[in-house]
N, C-alpha and C. Protein backbone atom coordinates (compact mmCIF):
# COMPACT_ATOMS: atom_id res chain seq x y z
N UNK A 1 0.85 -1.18 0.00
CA UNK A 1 0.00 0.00 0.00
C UNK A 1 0.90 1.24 0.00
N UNK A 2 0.23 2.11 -0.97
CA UNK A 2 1.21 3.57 -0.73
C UNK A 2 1.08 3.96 0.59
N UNK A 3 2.26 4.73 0.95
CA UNK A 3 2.05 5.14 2.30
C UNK A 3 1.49 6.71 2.47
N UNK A 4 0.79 7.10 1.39
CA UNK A 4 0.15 8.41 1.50
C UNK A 4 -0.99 7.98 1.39
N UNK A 5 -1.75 6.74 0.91
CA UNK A 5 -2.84 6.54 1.36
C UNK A 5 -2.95 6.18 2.84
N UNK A 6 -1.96 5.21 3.32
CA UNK A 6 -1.67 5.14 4.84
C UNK A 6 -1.55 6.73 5.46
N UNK A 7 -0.98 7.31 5.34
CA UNK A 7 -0.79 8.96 6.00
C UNK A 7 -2.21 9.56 5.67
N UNK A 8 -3.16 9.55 4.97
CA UNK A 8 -4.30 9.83 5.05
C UNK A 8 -5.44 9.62 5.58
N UNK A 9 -5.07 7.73 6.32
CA UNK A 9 -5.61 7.62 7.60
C UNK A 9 -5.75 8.07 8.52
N UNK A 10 -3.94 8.76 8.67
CA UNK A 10 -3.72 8.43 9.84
C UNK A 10 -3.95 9.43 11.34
N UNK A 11 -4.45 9.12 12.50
CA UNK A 11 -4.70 10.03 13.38
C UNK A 11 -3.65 11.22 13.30
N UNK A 12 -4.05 12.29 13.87
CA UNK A 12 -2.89 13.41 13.50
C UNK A 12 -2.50 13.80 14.58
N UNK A 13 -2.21 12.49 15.87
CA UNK A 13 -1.39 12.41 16.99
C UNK A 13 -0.61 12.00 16.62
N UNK A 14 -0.65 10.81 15.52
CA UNK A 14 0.56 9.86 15.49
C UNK A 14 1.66 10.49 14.70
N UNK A 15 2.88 10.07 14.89
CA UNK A 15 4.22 9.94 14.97
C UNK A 15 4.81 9.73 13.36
N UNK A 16 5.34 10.11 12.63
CA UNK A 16 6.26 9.97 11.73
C UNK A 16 7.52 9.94 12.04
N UNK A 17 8.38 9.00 11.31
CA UNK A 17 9.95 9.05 10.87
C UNK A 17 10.40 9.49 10.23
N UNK A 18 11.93 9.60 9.79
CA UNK A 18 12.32 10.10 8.45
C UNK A 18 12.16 9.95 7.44
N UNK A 19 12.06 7.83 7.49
CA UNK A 19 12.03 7.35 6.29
C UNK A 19 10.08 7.60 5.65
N UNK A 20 9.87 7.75 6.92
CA UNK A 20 7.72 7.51 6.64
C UNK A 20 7.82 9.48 5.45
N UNK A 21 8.94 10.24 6.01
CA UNK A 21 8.00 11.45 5.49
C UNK A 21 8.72 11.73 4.26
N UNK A 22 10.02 10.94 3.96
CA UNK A 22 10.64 10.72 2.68
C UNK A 22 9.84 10.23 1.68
N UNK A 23 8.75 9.11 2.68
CA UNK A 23 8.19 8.69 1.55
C UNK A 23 6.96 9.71 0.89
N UNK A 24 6.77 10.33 2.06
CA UNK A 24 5.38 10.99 1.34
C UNK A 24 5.95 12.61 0.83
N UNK A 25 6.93 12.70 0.95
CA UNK A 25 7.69 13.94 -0.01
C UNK A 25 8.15 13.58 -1.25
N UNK A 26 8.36 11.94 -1.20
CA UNK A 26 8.65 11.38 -2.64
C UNK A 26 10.83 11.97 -2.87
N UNK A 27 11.06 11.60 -2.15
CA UNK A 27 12.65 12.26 -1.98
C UNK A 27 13.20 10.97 -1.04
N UNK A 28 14.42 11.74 -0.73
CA UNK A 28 15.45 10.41 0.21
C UNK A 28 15.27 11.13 1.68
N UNK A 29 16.10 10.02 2.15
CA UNK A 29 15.92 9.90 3.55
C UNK A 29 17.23 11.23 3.95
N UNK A 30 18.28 11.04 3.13
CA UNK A 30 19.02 12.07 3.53
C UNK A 30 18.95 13.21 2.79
N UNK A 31 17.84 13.52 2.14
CA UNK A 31 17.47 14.97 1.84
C UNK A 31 16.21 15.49 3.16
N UNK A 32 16.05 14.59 3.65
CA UNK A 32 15.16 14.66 4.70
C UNK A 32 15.95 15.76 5.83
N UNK A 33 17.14 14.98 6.05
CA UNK A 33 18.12 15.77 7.13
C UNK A 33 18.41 17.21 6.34
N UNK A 34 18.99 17.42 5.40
CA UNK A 34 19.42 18.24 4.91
C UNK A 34 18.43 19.36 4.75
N UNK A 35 16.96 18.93 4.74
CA UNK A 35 15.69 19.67 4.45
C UNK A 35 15.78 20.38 5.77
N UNK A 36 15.51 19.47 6.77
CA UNK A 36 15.48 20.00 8.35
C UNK A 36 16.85 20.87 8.51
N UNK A 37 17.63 20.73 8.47
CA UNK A 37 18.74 21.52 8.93
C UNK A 37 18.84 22.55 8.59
N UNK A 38 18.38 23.02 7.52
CA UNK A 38 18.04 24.30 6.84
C UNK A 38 16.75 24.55 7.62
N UNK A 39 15.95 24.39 8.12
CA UNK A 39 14.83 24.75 8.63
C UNK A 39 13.85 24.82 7.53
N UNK A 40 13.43 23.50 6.44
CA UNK A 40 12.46 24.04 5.36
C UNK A 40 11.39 23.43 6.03
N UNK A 41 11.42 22.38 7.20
CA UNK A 41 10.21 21.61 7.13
C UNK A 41 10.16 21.64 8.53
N UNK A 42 9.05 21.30 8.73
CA UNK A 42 8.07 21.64 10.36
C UNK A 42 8.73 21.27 11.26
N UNK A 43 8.27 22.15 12.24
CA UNK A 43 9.20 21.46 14.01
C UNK A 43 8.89 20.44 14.22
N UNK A 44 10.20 19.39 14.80
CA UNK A 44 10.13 17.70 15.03
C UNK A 44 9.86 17.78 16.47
N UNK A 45 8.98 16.59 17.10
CA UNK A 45 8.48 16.44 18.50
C UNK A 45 9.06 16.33 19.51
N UNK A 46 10.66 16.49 19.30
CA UNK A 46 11.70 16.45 20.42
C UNK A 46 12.37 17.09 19.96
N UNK A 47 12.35 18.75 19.72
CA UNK A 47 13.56 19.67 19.10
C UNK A 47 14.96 19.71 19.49
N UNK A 48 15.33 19.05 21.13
CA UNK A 48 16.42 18.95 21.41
C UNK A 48 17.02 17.93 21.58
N UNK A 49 16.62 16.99 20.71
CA UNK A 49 17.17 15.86 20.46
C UNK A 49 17.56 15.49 19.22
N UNK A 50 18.62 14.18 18.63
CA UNK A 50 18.38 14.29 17.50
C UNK A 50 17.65 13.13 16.71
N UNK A 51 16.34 12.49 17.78
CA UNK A 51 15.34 12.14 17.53
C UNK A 51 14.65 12.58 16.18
N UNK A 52 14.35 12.39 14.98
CA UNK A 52 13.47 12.88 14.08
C UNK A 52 12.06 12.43 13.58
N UNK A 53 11.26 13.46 14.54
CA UNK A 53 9.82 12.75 14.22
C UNK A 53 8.65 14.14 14.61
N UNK A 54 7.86 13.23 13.45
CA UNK A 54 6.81 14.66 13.44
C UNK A 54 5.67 14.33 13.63
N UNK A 55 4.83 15.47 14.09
CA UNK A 55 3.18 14.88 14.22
C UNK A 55 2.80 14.66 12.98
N UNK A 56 1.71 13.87 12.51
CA UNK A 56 1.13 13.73 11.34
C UNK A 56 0.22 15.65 10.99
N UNK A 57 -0.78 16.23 12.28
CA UNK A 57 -1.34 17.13 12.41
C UNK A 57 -0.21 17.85 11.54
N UNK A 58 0.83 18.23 12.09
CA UNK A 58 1.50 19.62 12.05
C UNK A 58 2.17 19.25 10.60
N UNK A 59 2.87 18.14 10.14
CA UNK A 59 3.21 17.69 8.77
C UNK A 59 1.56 18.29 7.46
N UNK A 60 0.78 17.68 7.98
CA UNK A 60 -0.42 18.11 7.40
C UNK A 60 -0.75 19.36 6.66
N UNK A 61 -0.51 20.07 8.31
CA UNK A 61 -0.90 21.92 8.13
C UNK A 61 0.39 22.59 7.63
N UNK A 62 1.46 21.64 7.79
CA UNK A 62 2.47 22.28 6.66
C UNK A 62 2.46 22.01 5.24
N UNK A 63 1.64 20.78 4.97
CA UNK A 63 1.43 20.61 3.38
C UNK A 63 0.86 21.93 2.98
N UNK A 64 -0.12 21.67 3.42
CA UNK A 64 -1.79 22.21 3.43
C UNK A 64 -1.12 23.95 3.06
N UNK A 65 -0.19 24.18 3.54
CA UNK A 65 0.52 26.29 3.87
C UNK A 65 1.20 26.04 2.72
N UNK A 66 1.79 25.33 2.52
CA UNK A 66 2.87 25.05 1.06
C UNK A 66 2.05 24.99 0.00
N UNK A 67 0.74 24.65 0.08
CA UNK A 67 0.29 24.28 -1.12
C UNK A 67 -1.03 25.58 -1.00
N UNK A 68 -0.83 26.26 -0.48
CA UNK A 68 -1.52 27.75 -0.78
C UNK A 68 -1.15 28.46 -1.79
N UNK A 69 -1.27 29.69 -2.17
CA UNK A 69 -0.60 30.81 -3.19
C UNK A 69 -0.55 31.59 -2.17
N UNK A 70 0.90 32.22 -2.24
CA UNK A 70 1.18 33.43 -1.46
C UNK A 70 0.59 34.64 -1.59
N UNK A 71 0.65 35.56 -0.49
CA UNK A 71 -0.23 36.44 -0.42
C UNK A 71 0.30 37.38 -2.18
N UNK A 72 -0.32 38.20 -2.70
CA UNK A 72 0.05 39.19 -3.89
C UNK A 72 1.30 40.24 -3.93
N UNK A 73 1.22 40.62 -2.93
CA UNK A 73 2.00 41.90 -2.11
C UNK A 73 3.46 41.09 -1.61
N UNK A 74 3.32 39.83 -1.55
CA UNK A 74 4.80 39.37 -0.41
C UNK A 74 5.41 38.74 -2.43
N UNK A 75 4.48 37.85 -3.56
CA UNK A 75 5.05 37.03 -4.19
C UNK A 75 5.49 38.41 -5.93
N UNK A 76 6.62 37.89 -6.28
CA UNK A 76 7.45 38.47 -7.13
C UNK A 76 6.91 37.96 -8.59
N UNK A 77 6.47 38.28 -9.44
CA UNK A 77 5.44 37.78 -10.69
C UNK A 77 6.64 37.61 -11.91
N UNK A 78 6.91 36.68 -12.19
CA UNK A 78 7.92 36.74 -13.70
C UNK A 78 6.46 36.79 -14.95
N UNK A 79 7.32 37.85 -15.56
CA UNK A 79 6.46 37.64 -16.84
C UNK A 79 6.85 36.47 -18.00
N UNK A 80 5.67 35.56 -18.84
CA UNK A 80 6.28 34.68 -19.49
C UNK A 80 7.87 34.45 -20.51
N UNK A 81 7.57 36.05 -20.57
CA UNK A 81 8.70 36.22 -21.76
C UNK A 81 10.23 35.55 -20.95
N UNK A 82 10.41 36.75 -19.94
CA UNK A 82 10.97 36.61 -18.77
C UNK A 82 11.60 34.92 -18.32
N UNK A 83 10.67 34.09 -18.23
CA UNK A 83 11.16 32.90 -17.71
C UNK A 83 11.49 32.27 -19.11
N UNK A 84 11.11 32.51 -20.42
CA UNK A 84 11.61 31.55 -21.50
C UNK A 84 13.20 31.89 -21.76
N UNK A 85 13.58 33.28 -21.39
CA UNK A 85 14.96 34.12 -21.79
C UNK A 85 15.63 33.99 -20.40
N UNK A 86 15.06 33.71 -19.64
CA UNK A 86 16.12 33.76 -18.35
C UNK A 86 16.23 34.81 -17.63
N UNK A 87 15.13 35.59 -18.07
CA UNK A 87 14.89 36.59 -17.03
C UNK A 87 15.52 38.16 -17.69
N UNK A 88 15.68 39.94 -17.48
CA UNK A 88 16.00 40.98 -17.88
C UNK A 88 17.67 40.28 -18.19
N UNK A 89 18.04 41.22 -18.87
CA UNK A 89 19.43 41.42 -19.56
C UNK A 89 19.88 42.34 -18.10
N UNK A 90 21.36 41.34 -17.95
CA UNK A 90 22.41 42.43 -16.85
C UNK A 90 22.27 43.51 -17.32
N UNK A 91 22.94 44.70 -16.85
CA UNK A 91 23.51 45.93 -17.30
C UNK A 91 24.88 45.98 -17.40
N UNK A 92 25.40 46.66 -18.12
CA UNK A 92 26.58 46.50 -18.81
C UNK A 92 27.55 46.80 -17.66
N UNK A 93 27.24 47.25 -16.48
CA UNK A 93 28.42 47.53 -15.63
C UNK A 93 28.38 46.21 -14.49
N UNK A 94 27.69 45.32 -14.68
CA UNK A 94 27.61 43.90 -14.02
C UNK A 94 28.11 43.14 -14.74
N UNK A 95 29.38 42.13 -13.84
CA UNK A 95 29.65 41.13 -14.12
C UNK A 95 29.04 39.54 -13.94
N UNK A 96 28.79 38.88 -15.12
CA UNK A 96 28.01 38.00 -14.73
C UNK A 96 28.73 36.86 -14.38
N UNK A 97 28.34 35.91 -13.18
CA UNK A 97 28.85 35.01 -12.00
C UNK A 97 29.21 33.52 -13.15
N UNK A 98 30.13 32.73 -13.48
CA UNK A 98 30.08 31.62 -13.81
C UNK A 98 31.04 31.94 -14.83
N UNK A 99 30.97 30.39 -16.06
CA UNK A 99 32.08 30.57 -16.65
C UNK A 99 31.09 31.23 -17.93
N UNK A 100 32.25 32.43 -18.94
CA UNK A 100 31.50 32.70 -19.60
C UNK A 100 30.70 31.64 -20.86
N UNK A 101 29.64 32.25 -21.36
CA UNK A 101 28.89 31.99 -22.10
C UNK A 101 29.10 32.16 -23.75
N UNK A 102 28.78 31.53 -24.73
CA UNK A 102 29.04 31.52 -26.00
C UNK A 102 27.73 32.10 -26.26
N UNK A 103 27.59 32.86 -27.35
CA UNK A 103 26.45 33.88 -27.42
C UNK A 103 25.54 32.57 -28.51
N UNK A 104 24.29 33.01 -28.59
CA UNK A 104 23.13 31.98 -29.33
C UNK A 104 22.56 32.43 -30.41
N UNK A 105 22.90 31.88 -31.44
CA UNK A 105 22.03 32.66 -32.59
C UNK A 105 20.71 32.23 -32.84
N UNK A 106 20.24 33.19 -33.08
CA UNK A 106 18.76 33.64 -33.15
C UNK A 106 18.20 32.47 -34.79
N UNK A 107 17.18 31.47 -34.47
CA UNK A 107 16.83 30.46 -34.95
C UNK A 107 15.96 30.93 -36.07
């Protein structure tokens, strides 16, 4: 059985692991740590330990916030053009970060 149909059972006292919320993020177990350590994902039920386990409730209401649309005023809008080109052209007094680029001719 998938275990997100299991997690959709499940009381939202009970307890998750690393490997239980890997599975229902669809990722690994050690992106799990790496997620938490950065602080992307919800407070675990023993913060001063390095116990890792979460309520089902609070995993939930963190889907549930993630999978909102941000307020208008806080989110930054790319226009389509924008994301097909990679976004405005530097300005000529910026150096751009990486190795340089071979220019693209126009198709």
């Amino acid at each position: 059985m998938d275990f997100r149909v299991l997690f959709a059972r499940m009381d939202s006292a009970a307890w998750i692991d690393t490997r239980e919320l890997a599975l229902l993020l669809c990722t690994s177990e050690k992106n799990i740590v790496v997620m938490k350590s950065r602080g992307q994902l919800p407070p675990t039920v023993f913060p001063s330990r390095r116990v890792n386990r979460w309520l089902v409730g609070t995993v939930r209401t963190w889907l549930r916030q993630a999978g909102e649309p941000a307020a208008q005023d806080d989110q930054e809008f790319i226009r389509p053009a924008e994301r097909v080109t990679g976004g405005p052209a530097l300005p000529a007094n910026v150096r751009r970060i990486g190795r340089p680029r071979k220019p693209v001719e126009a198709v």
